[in-house]
PDB file of N, CA and C in Angstrom:
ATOM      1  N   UNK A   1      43.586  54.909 106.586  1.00  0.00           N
ATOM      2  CA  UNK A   1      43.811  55.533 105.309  1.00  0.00           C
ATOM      3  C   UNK A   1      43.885  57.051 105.446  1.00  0.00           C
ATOM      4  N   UNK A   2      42.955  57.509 106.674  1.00  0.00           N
ATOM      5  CA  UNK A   2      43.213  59.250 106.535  1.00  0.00           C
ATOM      6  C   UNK A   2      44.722  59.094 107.326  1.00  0.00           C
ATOM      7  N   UNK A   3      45.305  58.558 108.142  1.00  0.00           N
ATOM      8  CA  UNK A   3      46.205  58.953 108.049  1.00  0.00           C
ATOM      9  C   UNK A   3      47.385  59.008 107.692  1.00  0.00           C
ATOM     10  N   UNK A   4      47.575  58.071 106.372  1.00  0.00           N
ATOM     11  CA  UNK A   4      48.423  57.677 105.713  1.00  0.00           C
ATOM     12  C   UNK A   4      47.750  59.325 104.515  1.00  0.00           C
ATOM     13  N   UNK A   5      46.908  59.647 104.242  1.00  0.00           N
ATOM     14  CA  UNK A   5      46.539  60.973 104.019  1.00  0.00           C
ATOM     15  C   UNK A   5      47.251  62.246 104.283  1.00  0.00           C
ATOM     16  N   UNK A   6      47.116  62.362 105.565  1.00  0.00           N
ATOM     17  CA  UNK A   6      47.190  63.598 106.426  1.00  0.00           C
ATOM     18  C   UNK A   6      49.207  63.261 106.392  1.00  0.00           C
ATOM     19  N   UNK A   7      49.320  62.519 105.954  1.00  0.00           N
ATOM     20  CA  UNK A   7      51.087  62.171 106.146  1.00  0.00           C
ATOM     21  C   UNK A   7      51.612  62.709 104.908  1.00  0.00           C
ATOM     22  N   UNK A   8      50.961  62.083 103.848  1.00  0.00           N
ATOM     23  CA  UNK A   8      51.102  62.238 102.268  1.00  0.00           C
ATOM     24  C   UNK A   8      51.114  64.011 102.351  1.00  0.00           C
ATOM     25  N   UNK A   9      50.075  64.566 102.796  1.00  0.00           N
ATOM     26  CA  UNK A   9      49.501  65.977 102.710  1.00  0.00           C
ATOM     27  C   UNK A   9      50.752  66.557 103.104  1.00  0.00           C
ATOM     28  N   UNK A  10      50.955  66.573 104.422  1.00  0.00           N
ATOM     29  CA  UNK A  10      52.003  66.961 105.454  1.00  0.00           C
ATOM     30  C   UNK A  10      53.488  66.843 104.689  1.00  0.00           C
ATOM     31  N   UNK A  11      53.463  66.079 104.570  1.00  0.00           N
ATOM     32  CA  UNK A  11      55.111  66.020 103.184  1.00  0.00           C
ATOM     33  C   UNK A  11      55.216  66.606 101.761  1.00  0.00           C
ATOM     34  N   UNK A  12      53.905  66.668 101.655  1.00  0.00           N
ATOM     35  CA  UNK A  12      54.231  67.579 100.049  1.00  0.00           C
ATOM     36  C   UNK A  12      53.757  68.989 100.442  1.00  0.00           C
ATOM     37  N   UNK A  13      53.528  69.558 101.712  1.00  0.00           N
ATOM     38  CA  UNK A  13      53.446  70.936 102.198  1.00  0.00           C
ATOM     39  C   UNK A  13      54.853  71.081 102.672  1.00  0.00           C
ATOM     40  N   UNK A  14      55.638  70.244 103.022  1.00  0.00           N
ATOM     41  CA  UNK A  14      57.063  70.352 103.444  1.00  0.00           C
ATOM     42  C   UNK A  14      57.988  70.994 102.384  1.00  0.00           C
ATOM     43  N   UNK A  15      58.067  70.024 101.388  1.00  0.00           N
ATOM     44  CA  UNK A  15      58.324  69.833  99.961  1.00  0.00           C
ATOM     45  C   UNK A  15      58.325  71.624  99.634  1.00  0.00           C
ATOM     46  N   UNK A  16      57.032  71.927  99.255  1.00  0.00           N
ATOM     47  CA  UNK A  16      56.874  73.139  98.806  1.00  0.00           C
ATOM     48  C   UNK A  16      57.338  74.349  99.721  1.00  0.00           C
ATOM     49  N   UNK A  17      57.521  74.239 100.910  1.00  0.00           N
ATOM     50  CA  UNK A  17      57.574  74.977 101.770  1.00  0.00           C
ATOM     51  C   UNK A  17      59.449  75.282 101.950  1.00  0.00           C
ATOM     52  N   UNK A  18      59.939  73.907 101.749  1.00  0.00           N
ATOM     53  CA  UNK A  18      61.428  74.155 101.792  1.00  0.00           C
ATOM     54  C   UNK A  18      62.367  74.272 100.052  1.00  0.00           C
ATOM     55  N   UNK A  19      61.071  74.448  98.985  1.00  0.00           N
ATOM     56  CA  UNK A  19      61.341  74.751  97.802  1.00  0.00           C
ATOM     57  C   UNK A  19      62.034  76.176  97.545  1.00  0.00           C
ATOM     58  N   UNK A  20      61.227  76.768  98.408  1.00  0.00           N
ATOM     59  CA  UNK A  20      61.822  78.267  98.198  1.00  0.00           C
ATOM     60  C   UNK A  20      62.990  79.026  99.597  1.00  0.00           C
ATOM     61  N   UNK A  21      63.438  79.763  99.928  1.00  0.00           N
ATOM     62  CA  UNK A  21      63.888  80.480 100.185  1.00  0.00           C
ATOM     63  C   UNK A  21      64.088  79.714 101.938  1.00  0.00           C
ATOM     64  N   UNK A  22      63.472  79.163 101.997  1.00  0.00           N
ATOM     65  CA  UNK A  22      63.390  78.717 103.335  1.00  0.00           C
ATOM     66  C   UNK A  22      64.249  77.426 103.688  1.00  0.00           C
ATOM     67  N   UNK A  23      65.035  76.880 102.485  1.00  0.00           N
ATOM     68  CA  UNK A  23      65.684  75.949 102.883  1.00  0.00           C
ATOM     69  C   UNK A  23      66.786  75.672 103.591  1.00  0.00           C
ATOM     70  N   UNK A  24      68.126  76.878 104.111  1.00  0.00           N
ATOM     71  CA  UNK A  24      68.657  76.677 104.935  1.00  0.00           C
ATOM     72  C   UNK A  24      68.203  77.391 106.301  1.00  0.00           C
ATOM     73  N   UNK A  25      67.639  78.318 106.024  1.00  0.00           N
ATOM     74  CA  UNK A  25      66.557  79.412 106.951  1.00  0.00           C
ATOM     75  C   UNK A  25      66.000  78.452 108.310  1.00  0.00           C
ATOM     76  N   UNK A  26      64.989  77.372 108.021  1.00  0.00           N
ATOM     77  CA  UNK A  26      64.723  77.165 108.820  1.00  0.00           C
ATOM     78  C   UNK A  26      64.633  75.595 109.232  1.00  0.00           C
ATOM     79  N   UNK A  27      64.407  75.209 110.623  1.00  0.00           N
ATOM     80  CA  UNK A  27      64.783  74.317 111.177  1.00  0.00           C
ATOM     81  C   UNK A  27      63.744  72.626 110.357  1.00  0.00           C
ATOM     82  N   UNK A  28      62.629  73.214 110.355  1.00  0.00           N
ATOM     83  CA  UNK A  28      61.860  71.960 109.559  1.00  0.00           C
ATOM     84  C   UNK A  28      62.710  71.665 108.160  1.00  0.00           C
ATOM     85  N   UNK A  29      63.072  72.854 107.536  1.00  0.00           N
ATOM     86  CA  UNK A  29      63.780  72.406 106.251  1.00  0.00           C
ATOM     87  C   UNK A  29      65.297  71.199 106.335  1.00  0.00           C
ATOM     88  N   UNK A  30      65.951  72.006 107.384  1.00  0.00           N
ATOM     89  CA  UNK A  30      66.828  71.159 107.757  1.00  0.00           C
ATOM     90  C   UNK A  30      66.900  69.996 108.246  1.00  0.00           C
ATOM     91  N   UNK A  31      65.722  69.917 108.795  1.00  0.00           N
ATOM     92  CA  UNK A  31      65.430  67.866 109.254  1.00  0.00           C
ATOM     93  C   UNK A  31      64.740  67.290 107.924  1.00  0.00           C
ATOM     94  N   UNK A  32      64.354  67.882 107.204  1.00  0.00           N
ATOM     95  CA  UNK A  32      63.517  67.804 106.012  1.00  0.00           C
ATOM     96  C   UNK A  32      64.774  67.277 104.368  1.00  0.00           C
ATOM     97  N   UNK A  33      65.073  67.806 104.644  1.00  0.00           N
ATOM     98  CA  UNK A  33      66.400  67.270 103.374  1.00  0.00           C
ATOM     99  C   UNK A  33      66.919  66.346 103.637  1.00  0.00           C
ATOM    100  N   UNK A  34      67.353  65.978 104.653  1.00  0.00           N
ATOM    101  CA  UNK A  34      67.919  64.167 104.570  1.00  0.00           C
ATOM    102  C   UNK A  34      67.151  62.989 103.634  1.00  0.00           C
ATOM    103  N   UNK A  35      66.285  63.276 104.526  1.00  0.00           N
ATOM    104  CA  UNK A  35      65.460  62.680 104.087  1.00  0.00           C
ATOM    105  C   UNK A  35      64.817  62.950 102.520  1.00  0.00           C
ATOM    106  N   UNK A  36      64.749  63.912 102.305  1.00  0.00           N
ATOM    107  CA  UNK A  36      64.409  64.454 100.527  1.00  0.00           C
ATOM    108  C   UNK A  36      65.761  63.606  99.594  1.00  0.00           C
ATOM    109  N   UNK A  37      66.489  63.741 100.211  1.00  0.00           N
ATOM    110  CA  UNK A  37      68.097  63.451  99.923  1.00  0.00           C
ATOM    111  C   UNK A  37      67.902  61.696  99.332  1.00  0.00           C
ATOM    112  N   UNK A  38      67.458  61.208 100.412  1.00  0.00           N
ATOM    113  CA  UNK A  38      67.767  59.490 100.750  1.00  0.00           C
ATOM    114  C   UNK A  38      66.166  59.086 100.134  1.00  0.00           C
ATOM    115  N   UNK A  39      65.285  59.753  99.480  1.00  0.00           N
ATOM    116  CA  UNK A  39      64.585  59.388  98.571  1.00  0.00           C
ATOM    117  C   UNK A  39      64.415  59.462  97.512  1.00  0.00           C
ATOM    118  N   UNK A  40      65.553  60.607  96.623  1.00  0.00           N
ATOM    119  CA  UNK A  40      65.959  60.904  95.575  1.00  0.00           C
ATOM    120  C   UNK A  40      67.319  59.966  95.647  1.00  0.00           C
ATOM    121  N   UNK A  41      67.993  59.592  96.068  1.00  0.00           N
ATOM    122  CA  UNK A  41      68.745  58.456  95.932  1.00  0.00           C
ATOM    123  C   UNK A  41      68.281  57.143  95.915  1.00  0.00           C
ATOM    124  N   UNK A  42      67.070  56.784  96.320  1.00  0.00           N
ATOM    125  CA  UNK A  42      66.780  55.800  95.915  1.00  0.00           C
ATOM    126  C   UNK A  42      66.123  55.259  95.072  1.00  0.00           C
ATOM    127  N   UNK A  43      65.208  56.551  94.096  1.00  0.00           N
ATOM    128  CA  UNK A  43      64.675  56.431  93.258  1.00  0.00           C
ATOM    129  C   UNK A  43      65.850  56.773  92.138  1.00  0.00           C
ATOM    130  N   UNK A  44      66.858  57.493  92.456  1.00  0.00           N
ATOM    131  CA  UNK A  44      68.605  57.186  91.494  1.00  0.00           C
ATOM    132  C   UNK A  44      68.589  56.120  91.171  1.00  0.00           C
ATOM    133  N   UNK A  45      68.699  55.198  92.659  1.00  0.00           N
ATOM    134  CA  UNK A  45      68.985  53.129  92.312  1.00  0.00           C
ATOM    135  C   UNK A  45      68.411  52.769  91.449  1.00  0.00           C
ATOM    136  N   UNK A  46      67.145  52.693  91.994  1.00  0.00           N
ATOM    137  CA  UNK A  46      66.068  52.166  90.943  1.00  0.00           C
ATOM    138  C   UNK A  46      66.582  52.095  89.696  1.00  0.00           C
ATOM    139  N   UNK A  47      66.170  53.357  89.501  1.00  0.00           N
ATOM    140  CA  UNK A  47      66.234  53.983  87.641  1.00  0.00           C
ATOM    141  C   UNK A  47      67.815  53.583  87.012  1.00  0.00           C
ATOM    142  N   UNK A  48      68.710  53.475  87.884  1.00  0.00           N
ATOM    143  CA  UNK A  48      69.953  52.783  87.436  1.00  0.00           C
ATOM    144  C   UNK A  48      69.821  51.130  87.493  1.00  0.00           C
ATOM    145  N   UNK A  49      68.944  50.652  88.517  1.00  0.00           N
ATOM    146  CA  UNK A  49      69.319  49.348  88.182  1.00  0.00           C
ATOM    147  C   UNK A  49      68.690  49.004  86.986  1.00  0.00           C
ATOM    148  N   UNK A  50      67.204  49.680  86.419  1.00  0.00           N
ATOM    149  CA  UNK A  50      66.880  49.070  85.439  1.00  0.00           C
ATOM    150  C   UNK A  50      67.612  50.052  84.044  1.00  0.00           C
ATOM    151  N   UNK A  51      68.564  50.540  84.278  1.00  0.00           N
ATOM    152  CA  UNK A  51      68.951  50.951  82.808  1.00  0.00           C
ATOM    153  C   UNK A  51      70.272  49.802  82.662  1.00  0.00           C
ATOM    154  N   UNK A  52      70.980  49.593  83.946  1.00  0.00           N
ATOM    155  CA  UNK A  52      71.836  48.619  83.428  1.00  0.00           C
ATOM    156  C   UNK A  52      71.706  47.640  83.560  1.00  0.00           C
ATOM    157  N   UNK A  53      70.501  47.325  83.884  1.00  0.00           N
ATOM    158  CA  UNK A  53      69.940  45.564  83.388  1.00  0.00           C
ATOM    159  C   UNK A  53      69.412  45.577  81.621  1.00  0.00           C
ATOM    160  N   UNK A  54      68.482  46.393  81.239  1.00  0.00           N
ATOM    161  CA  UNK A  54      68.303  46.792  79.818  1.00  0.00           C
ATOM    162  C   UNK A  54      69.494  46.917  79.709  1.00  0.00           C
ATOM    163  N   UNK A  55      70.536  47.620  79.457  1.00  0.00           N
ATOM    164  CA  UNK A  55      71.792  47.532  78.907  1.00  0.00           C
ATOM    165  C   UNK A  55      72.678  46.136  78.803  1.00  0.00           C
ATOM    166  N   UNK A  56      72.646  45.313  80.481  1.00  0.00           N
ATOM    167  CA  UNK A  56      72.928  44.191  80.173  1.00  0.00           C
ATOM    168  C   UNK A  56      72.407  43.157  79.297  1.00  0.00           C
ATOM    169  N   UNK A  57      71.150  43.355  79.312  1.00  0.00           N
ATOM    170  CA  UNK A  57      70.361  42.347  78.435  1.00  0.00           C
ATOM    171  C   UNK A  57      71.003  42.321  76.714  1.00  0.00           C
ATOM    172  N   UNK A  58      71.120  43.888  76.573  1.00  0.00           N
ATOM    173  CA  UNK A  58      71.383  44.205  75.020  1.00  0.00           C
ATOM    174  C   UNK A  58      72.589  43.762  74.838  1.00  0.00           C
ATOM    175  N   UNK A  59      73.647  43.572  75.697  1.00  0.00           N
ATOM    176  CA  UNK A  59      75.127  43.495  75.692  1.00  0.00           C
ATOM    177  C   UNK A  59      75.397  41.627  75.449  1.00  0.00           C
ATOM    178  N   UNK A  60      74.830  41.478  76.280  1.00  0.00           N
ATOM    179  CA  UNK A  60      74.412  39.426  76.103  1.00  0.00           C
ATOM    180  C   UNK A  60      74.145  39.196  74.908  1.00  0.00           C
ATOM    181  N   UNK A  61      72.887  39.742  74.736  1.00  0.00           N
ATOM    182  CA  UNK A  61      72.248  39.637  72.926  1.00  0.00           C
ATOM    183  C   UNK A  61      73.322  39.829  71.903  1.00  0.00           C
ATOM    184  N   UNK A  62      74.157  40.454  72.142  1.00  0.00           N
ATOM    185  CA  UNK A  62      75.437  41.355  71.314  1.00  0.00           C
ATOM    186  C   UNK A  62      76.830  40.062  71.192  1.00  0.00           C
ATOM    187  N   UNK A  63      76.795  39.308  72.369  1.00  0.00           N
ATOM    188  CA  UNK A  63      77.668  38.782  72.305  1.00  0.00           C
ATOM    189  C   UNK A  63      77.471  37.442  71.813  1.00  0.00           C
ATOM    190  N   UNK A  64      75.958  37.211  72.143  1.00  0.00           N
ATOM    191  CA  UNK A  64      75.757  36.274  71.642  1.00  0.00           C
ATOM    192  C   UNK A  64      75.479  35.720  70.435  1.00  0.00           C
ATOM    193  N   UNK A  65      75.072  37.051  69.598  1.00  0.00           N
ATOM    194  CA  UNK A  65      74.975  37.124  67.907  1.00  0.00           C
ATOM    195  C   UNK A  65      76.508  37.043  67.120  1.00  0.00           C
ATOM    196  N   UNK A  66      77.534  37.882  68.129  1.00  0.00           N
ATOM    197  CA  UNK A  66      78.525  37.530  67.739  1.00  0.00           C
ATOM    198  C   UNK A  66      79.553  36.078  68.141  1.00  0.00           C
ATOM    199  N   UNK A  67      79.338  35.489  68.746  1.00  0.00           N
ATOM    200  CA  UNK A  67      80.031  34.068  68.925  1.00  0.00           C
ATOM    201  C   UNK A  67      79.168  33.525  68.151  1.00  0.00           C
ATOM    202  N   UNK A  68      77.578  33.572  67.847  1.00  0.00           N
ATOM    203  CA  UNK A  68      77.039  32.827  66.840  1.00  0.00           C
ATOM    204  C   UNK A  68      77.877  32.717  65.635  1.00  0.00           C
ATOM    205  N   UNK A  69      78.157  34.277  65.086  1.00  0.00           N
ATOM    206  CA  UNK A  69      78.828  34.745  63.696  1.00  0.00           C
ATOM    207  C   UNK A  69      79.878  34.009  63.731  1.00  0.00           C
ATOM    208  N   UNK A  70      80.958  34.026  64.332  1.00  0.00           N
ATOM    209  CA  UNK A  70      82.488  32.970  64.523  1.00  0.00           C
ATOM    210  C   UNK A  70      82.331  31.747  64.630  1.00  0.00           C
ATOM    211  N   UNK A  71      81.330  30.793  64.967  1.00  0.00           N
ATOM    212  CA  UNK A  71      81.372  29.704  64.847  1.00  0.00           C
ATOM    213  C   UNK A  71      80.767  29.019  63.411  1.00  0.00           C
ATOM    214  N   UNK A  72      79.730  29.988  63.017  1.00  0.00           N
ATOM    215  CA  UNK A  72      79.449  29.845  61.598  1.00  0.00           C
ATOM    216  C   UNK A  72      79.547  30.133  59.916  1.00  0.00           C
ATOM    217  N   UNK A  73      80.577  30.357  60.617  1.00  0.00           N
ATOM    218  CA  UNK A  73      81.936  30.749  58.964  1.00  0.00           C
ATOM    219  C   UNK A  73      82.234  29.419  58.358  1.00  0.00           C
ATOM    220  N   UNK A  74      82.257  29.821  57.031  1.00  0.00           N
ATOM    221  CA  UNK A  74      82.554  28.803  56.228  1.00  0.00           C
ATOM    222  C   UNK A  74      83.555  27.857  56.481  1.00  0.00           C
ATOM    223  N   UNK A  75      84.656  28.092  56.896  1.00  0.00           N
ATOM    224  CA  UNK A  75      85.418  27.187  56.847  1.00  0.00           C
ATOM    225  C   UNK A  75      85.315  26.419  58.199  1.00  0.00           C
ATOM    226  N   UNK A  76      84.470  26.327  59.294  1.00  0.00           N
ATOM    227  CA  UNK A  76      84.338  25.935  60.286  1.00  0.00           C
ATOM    228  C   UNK A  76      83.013  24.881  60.063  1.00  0.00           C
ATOM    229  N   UNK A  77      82.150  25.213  59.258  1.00  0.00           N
ATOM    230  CA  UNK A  77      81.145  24.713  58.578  1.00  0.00           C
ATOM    231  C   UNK A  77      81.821  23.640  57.666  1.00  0.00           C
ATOM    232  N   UNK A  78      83.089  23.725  56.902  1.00  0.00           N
ATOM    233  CA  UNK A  78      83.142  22.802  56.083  1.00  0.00           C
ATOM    234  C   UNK A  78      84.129  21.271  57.096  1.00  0.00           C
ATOM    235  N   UNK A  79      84.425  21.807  58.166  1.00  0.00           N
ATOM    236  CA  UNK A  79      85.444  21.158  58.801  1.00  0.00           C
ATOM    237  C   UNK A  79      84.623  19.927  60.165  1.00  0.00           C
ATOM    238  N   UNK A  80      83.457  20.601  60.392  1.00  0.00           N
ATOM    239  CA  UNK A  80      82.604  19.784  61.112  1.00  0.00           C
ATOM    240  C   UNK A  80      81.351  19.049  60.050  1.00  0.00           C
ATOM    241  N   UNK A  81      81.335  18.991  58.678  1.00  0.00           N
ATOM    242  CA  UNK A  81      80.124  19.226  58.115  1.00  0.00           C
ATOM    243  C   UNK A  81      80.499  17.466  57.924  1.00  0.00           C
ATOM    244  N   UNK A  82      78.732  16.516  58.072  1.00  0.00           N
ATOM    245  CA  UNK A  82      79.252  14.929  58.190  1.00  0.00           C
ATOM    246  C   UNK A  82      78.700  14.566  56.917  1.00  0.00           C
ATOM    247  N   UNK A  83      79.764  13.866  56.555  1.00  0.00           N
ATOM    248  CA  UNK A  83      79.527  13.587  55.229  1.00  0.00           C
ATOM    249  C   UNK A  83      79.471  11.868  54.857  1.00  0.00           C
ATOM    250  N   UNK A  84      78.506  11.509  56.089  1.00  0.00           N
ATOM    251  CA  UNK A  84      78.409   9.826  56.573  1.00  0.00           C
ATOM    252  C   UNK A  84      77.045   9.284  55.406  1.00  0.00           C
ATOM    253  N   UNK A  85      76.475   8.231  56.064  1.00  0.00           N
ATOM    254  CA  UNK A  85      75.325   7.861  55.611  1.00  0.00           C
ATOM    255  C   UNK A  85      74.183   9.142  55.138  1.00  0.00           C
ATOM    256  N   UNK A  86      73.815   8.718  53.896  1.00  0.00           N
ATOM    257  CA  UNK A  86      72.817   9.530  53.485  1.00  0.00           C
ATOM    258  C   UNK A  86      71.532   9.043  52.960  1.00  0.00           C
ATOM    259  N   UNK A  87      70.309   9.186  53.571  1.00  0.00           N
ATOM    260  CA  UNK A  87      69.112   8.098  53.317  1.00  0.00           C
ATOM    261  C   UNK A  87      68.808   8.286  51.746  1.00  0.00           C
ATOM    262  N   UNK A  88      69.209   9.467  51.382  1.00  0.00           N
ATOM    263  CA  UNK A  88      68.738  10.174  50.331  1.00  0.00           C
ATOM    264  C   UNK A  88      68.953   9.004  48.812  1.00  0.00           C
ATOM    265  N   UNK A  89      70.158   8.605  48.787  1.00  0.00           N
ATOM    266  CA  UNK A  89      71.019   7.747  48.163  1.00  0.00           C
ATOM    267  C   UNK A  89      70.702   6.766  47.720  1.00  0.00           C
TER     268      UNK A  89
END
């Protein structure tokens, strides 16, 4: 655990260190951004896959309220509606 620590530590002293002025300057910065790079892209994915899954979800819901609406119009209602045995009678 300390050295999953001393790693954590070591990368967010990087972080700050190639924040300022030092980022094309020097050589740690430059092995240092790829990698900054390809973890801000993957936390991009992420956050995109779940906006267009929420989006998909809402879009389904959408379509599905609307094919509900078209199949349950009146005159589609009066054309399937069974007008057989009725216990009621």
């Amino acid at each position: 655990m300390d050295s999953l620590w001393a790693n954590l530590k070591w990368i967010a002293f990087q972080a700050q260190y190639c924040a300022g002025r030092n980022l094309l300057e020097s050589r740690i910065c430059r092995d240092f951004w790829p990698w900054a790079a390809g973890a801000a892209a993957v936390v991009a994915l992420i956050v995109a896959y779940f906006v267009w899954s929420w989006i998909a979800k809402h879009v389904r819901a959408w379509a599905w309220r609307r094919a509900q609406a078209k199949v349950a119009d009146a005159a589609t209602m009066d054309s399937v509606r069974w007008s057989g045995y009725d216990p009621r009678k």
